[in-house]
C-alpha atoms as a PDB file:
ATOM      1  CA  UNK A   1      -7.771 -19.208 -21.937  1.00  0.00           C
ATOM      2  CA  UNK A   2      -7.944 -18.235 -18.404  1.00  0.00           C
ATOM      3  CA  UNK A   3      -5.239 -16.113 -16.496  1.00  0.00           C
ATOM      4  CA  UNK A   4      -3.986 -17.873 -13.125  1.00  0.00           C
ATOM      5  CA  UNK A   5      -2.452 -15.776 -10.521  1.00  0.00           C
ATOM      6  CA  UNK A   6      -0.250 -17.738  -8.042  1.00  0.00           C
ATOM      7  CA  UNK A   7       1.078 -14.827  -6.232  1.00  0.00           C
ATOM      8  CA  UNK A   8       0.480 -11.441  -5.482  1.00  0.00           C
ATOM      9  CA  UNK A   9       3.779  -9.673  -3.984  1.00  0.00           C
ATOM     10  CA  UNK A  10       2.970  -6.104  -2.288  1.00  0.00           C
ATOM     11  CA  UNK A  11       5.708  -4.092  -1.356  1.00  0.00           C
ATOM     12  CA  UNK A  12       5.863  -0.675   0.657  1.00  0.00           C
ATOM     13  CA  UNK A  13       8.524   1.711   1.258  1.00  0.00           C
ATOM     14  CA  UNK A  14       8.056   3.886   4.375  1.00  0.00           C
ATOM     15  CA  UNK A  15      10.142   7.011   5.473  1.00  0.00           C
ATOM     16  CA  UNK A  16       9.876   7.761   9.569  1.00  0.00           C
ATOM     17  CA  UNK A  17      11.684  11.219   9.003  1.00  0.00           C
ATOM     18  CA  UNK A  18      11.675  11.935  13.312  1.00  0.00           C
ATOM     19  CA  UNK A  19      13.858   8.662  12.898  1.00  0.00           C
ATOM     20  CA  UNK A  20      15.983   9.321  10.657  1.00  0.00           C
ATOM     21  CA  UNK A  21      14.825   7.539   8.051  1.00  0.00           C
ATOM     22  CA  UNK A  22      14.355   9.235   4.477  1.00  0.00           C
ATOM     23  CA  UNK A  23      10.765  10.486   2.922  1.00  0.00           C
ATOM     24  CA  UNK A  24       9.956  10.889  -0.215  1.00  0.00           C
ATOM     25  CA  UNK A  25       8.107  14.407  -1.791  1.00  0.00           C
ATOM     26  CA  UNK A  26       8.171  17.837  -0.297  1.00  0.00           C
ATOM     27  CA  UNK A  27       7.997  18.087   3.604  1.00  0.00           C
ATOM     28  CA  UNK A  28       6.335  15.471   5.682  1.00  0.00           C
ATOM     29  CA  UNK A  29       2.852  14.592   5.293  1.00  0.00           C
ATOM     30  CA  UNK A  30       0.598  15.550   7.641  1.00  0.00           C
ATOM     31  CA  UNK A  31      -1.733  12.856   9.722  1.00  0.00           C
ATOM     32  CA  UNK A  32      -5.011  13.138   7.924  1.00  0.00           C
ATOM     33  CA  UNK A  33      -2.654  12.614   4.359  1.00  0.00           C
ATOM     34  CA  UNK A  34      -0.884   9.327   6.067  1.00  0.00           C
ATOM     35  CA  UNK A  35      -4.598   7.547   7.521  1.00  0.00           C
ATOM     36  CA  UNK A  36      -4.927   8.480   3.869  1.00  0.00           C
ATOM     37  CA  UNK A  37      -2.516   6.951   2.140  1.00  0.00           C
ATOM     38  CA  UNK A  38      -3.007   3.958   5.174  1.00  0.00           C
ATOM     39  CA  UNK A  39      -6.609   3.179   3.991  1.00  0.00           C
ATOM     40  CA  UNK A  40      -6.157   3.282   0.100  1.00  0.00           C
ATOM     41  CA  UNK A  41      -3.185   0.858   0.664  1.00  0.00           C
ATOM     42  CA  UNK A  42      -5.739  -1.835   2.776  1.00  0.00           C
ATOM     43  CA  UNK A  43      -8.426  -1.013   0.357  1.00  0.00           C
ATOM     44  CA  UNK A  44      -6.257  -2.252  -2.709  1.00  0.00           C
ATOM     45  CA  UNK A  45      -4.884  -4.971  -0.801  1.00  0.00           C
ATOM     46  CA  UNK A  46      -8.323  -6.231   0.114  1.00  0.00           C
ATOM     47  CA  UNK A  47      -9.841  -5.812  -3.480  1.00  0.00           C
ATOM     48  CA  UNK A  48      -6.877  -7.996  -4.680  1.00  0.00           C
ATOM     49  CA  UNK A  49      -7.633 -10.934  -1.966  1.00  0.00           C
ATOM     50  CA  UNK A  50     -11.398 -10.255  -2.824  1.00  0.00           C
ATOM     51  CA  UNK A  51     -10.289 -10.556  -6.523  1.00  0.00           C
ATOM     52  CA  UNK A  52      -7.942 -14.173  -5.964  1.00  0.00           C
ATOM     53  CA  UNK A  53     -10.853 -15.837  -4.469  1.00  0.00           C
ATOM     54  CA  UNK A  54     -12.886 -15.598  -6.939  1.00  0.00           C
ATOM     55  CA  UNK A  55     -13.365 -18.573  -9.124  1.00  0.00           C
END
């Protein structure tokens, strides 16, 4: 029996330390680590819309 997915939910959590916000880990992350992080997070979200239109 097949497996229907109605909904995906994707939640983030981001820290702007400058702004007073909290970040998580040791130190803040430099620009090449965030672009990163940035791309992985599209990548996964695109695989999973990739993934929901398939029949």
């Amino acid at each position: 029996m097949p497996i229907i997915v109605d909904e995906v939910v994707i939640s983030v959590e981001v820290g702007n330390g400058e702004a007073g916000g909290s970040t998580s880990g040791s130190g803040a992350a430099s620009a090449d680590d965030k672009q990163a992080l940035v791309e992985e997070c599209v990548a996964r979200v695109l695989e999973i819309l990739r993934e929901r239109e398939e029949p």
